[in-house]
PDB file of N, CA and C in Angstrom:
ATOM      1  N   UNK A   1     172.853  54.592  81.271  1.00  0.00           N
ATOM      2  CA  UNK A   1     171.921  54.688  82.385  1.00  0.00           C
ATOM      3  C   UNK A   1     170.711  53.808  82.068  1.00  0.00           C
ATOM      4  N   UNK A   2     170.687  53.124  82.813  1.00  0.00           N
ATOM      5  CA  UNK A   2     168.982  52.178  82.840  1.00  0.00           C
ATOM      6  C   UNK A   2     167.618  52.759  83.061  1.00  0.00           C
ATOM      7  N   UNK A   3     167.242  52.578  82.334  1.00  0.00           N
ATOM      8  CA  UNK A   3     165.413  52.653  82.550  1.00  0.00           C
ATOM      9  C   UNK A   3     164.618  52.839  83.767  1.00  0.00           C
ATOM     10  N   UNK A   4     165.074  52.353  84.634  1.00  0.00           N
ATOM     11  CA  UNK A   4     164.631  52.873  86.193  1.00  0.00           C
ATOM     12  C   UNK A   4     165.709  53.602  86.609  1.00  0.00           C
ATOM     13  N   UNK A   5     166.656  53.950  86.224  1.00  0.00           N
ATOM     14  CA  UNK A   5     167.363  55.377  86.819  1.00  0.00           C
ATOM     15  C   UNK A   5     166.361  56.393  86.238  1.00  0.00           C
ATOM     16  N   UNK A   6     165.435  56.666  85.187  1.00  0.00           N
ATOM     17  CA  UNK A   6     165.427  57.657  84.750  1.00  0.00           C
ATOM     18  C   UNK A   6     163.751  57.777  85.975  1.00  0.00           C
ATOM     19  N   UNK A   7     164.004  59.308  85.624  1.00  0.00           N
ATOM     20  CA  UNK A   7     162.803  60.080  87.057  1.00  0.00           C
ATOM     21  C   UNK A   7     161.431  59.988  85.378  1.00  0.00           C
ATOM     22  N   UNK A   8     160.202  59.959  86.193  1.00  0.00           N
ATOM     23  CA  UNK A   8     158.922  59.853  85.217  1.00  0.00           C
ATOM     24  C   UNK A   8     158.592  61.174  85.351  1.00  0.00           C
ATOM     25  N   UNK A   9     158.822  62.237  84.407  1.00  0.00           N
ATOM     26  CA  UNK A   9     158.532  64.198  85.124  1.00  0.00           C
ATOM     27  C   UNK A   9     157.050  64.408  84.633  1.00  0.00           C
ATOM     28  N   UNK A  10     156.287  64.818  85.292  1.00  0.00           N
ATOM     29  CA  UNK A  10     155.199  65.817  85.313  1.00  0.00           C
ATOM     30  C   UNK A  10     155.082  67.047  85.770  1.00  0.00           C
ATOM     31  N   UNK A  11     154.642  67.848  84.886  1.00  0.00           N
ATOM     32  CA  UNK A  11     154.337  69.627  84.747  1.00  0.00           C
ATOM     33  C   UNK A  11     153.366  69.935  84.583  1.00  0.00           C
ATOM     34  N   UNK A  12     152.336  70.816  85.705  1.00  0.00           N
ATOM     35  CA  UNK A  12     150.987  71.329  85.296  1.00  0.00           C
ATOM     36  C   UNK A  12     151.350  72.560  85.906  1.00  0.00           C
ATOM     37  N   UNK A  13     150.415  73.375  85.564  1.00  0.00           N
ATOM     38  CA  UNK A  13     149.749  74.588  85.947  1.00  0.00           C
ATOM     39  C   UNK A  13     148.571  74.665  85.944  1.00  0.00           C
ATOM     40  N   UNK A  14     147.850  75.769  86.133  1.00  0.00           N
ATOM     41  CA  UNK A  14     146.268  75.806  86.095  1.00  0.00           C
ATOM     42  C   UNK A  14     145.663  75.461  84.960  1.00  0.00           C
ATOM     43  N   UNK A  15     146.305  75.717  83.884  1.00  0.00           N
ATOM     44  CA  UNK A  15     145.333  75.611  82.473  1.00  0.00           C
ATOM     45  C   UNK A  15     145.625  73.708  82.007  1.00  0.00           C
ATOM     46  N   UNK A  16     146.824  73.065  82.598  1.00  0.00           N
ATOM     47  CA  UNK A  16     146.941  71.750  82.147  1.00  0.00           C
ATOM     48  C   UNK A  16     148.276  71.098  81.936  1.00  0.00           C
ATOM     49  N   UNK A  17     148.583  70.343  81.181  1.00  0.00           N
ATOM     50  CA  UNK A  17     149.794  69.372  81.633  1.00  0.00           C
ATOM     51  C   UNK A  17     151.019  70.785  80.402  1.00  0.00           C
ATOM     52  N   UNK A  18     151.914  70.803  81.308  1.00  0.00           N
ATOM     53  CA  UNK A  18     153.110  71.923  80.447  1.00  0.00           C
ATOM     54  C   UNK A  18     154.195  71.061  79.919  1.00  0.00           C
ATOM     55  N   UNK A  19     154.412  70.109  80.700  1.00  0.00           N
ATOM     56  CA  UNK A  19     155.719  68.956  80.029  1.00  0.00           C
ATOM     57  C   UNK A  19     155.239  67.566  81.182  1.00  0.00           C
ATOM     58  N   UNK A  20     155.528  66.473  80.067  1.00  0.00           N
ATOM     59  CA  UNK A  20     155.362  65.197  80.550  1.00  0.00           C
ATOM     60  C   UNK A  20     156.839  64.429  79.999  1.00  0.00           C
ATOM     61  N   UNK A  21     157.431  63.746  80.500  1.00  0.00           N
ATOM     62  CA  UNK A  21     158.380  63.084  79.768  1.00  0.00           C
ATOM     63  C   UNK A  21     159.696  62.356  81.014  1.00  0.00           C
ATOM     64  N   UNK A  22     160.755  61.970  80.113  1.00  0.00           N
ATOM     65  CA  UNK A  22     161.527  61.182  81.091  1.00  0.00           C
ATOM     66  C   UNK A  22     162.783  61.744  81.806  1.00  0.00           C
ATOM     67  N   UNK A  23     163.502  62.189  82.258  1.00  0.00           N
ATOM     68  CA  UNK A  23     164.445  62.768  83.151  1.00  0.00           C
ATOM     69  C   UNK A  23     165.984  62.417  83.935  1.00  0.00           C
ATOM     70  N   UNK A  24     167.507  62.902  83.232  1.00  0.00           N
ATOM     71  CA  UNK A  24     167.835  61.942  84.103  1.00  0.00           C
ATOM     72  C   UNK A  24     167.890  63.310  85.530  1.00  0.00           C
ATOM     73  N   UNK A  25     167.862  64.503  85.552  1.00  0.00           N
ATOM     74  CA  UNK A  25     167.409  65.167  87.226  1.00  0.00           C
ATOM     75  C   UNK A  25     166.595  66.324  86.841  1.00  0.00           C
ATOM     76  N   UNK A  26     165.688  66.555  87.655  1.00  0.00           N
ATOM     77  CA  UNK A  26     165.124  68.198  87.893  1.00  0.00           C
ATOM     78  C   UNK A  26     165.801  68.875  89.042  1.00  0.00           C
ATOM     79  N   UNK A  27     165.903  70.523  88.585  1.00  0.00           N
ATOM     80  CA  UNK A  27     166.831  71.356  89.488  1.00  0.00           C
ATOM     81  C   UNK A  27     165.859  72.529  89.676  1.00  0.00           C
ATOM     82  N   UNK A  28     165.514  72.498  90.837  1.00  0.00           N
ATOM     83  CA  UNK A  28     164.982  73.637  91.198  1.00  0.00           C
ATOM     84  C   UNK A  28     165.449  74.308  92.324  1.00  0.00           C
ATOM     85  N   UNK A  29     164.699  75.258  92.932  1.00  0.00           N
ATOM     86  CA  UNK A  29     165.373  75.805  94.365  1.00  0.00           C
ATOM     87  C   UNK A  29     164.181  75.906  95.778  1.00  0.00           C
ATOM     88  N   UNK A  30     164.294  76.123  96.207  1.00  0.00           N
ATOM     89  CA  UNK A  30     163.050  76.393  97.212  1.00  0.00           C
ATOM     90  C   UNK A  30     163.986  77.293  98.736  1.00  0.00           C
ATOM     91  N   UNK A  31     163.383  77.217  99.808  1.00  0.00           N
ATOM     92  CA  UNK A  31     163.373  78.149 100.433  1.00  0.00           C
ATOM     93  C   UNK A  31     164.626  77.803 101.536  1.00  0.00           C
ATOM     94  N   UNK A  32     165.665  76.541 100.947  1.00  0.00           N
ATOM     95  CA  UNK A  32     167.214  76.332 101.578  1.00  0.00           C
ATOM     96  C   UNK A  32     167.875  76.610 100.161  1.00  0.00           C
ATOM     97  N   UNK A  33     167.822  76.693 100.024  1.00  0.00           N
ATOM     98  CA  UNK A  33     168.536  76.882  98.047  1.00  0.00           C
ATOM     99  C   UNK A  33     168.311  76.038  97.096  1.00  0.00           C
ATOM    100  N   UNK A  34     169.241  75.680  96.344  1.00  0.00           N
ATOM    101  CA  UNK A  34     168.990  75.061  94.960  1.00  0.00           C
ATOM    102  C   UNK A  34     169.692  73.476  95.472  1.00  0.00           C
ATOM    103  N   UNK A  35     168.396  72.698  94.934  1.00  0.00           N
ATOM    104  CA  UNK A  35     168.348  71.509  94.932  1.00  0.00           C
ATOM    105  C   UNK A  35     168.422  70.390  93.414  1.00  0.00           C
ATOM    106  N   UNK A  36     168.847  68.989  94.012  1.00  0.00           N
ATOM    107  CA  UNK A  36     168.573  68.389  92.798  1.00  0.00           C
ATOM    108  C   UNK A  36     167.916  66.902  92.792  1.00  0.00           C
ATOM    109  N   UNK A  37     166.809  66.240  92.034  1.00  0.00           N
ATOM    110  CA  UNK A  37     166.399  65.243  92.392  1.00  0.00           C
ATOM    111  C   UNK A  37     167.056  64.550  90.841  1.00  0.00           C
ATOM    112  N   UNK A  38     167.410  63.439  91.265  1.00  0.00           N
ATOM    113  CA  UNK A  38     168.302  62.142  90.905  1.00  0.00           C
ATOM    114  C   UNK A  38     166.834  60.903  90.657  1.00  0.00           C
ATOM    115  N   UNK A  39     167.505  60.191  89.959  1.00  0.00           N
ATOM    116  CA  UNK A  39     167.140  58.184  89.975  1.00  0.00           C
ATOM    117  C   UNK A  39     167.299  57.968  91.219  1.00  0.00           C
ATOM    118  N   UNK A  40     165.937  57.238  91.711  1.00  0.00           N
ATOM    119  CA  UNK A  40     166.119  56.615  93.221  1.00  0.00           C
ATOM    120  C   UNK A  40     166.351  57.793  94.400  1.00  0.00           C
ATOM    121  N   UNK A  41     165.475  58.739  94.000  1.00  0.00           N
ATOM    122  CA  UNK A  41     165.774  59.765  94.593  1.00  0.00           C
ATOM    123  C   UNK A  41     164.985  59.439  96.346  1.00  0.00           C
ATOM    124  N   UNK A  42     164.896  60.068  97.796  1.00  0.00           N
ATOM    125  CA  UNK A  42     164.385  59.832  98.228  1.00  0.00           C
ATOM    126  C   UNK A  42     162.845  60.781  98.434  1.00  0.00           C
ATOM    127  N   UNK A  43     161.867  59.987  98.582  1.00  0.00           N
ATOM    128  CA  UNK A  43     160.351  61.064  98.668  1.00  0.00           C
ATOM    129  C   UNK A  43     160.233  61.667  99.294  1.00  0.00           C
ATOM    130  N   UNK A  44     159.852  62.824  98.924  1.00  0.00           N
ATOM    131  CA  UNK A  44     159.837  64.157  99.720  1.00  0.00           C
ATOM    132  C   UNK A  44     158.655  65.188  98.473  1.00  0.00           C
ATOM    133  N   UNK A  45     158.179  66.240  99.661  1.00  0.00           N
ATOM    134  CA  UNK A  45     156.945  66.682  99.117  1.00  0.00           C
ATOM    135  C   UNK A  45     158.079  68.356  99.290  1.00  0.00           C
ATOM    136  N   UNK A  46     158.173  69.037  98.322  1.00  0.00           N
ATOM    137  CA  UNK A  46     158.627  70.580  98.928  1.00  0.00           C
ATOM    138  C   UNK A  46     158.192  71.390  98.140  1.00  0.00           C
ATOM    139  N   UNK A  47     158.422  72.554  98.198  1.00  0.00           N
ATOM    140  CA  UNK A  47     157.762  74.295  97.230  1.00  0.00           C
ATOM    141  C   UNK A  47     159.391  74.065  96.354  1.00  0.00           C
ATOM    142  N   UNK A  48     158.588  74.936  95.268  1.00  0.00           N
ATOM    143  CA  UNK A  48     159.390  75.282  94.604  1.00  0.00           C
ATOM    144  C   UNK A  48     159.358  76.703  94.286  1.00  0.00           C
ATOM    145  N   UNK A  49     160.553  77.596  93.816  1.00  0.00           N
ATOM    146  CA  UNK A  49     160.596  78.991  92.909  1.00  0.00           C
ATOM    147  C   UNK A  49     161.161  79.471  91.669  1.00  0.00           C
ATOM    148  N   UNK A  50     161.328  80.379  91.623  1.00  0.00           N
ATOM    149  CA  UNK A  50     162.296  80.768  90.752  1.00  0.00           C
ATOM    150  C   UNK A  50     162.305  80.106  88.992  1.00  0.00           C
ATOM    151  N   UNK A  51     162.917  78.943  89.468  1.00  0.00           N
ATOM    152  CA  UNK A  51     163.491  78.142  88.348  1.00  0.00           C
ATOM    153  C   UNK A  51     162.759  76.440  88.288  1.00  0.00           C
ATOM    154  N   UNK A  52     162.508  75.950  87.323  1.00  0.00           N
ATOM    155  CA  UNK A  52     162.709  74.464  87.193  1.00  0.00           C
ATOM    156  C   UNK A  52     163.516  73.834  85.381  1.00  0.00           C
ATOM    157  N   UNK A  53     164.617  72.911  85.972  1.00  0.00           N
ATOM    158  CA  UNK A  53     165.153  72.479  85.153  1.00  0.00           C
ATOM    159  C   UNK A  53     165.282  71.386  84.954  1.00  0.00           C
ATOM    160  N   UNK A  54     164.852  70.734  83.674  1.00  0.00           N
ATOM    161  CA  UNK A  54     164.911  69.283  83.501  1.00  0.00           C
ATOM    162  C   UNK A  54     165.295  68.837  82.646  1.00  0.00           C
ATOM    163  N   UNK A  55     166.485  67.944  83.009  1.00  0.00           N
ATOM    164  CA  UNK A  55     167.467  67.135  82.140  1.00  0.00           C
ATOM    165  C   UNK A  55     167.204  66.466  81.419  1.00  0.00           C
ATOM    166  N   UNK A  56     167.146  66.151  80.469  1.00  0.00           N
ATOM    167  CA  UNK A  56     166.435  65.118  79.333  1.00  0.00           C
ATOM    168  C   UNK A  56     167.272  63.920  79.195  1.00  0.00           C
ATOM    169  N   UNK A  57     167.387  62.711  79.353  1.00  0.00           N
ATOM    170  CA  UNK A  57     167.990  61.569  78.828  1.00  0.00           C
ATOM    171  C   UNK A  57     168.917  61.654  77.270  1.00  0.00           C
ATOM    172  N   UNK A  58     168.497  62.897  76.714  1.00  0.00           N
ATOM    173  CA  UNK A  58     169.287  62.981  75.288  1.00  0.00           C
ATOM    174  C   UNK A  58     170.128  64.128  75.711  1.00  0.00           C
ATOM    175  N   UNK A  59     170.124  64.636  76.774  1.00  0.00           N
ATOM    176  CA  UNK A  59     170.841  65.752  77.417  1.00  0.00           C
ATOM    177  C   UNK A  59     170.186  67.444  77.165  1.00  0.00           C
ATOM    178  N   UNK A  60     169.490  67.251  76.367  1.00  0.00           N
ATOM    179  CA  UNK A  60     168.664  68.504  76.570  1.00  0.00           C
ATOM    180  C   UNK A  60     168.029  68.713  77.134  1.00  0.00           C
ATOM    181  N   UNK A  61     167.754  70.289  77.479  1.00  0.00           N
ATOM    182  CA  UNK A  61     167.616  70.752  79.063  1.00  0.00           C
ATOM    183  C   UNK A  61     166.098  71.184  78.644  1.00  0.00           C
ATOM    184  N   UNK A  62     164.843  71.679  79.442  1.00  0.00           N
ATOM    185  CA  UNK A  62     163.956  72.187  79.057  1.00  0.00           C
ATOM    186  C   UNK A  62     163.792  73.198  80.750  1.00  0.00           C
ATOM    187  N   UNK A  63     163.943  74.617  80.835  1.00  0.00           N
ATOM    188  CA  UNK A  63     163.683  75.520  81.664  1.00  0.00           C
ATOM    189  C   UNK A  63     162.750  76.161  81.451  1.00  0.00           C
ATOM    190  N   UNK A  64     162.381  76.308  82.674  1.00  0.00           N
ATOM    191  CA  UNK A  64     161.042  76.917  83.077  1.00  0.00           C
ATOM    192  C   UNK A  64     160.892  77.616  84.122  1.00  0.00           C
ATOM    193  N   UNK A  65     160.704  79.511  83.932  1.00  0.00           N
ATOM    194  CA  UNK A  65     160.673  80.052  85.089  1.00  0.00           C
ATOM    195  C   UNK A  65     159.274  79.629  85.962  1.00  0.00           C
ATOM    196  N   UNK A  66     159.871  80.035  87.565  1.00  0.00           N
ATOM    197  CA  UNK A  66     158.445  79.370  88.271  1.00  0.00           C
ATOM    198  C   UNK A  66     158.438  80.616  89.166  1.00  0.00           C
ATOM    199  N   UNK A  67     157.017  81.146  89.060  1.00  0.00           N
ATOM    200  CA  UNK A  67     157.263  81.824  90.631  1.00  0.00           C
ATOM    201  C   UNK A  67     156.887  81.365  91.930  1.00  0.00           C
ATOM    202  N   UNK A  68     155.961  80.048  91.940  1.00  0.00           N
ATOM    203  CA  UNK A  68     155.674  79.458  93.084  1.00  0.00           C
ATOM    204  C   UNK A  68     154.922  77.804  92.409  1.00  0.00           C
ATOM    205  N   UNK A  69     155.421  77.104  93.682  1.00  0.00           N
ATOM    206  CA  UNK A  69     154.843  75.925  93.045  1.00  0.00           C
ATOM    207  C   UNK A  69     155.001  74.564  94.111  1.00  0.00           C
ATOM    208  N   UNK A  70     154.555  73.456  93.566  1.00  0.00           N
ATOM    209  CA  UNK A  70     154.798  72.158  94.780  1.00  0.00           C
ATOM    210  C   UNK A  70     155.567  71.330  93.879  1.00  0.00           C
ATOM    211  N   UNK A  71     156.603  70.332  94.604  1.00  0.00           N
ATOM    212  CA  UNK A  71     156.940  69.184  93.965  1.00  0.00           C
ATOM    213  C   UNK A  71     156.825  68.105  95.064  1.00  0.00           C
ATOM    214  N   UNK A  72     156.213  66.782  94.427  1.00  0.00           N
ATOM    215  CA  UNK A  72     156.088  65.615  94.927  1.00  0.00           C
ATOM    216  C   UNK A  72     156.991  64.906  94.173  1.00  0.00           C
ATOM    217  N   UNK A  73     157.346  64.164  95.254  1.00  0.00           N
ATOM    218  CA  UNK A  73     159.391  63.318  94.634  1.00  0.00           C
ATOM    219  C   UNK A  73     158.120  61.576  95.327  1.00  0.00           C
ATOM    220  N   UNK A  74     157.863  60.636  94.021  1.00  0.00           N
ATOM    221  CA  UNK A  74     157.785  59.333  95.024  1.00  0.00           C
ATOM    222  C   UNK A  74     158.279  57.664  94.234  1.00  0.00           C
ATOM    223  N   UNK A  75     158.796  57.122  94.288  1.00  0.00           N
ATOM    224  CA  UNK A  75     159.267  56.368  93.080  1.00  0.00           C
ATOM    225  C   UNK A  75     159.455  56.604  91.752  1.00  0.00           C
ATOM    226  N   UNK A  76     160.626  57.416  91.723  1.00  0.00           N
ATOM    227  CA  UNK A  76     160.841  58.127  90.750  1.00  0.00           C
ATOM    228  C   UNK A  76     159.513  58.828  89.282  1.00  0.00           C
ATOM    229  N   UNK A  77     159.201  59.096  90.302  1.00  0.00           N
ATOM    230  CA  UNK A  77     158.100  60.128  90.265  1.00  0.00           C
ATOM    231  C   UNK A  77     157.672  61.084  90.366  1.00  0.00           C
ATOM    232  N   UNK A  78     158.121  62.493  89.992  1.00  0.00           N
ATOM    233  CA  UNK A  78     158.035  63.467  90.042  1.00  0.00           C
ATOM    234  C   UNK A  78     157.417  64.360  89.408  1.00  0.00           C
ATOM    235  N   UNK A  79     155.920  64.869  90.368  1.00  0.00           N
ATOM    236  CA  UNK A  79     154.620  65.847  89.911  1.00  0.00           C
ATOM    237  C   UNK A  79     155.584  67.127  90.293  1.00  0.00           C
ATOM    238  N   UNK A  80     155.041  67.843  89.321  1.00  0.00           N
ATOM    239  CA  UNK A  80     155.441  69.241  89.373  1.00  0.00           C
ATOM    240  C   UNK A  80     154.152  70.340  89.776  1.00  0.00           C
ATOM    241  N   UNK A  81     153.471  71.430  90.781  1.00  0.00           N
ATOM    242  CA  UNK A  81     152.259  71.727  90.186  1.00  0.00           C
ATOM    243  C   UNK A  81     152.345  72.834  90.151  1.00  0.00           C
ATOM    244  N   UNK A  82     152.705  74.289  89.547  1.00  0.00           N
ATOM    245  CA  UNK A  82     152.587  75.462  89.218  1.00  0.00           C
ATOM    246  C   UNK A  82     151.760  76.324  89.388  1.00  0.00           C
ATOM    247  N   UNK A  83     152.200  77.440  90.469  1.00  0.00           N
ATOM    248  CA  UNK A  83     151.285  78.203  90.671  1.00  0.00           C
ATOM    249  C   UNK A  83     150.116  78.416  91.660  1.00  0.00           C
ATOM    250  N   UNK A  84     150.818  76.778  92.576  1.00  0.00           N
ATOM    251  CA  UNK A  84     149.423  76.632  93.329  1.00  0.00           C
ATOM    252  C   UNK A  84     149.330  77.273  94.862  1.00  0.00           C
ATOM    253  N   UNK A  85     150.456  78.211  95.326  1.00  0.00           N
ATOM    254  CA  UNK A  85     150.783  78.930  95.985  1.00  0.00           C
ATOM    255  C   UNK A  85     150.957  80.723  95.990  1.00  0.00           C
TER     256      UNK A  85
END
């Protein structure tokens, strides 16, 4: 996989950044079910719950329960923000 397949992930919550790093998808769910953002994904702003999961380029996973939250998807770019709901 190439270098611009991979998604750029950001994770905050209120107190500050929880995970920064590179991605090949995040899996979360929101309020149609469980979703997944990809390389070249298209932009889109949605809530998140439950769960966030992110794939690591070495294949390890890093999960994180959520109980409410936003994700911004924009050139493979993906802010995560926790809690802000």
């Amino acid at each position: 996989m190439s270098e611009e397949q991979y998604l750029q992930v950001k994770v905050r919550n209120r107190m500050g950044l929880v995970f920064e790093g590179q991605a090949v998808s995040v899996t979360s769910e929101n309020k149609k079910g469980t979703f997944d953002v990809l390389g070249q994904h298209a932009n889109f702003v949605t809530t998140v719950r439950k769960k966030l999961v992110i794939t690591k380029p070495t294949g390890g996973k890093v999960v994180m329960s959520v109980d409410s939250g936003v994700m911004h998807v924009y050139k493979n770019v993906v802010l995560v923000f926790l809690g802000v709901m």
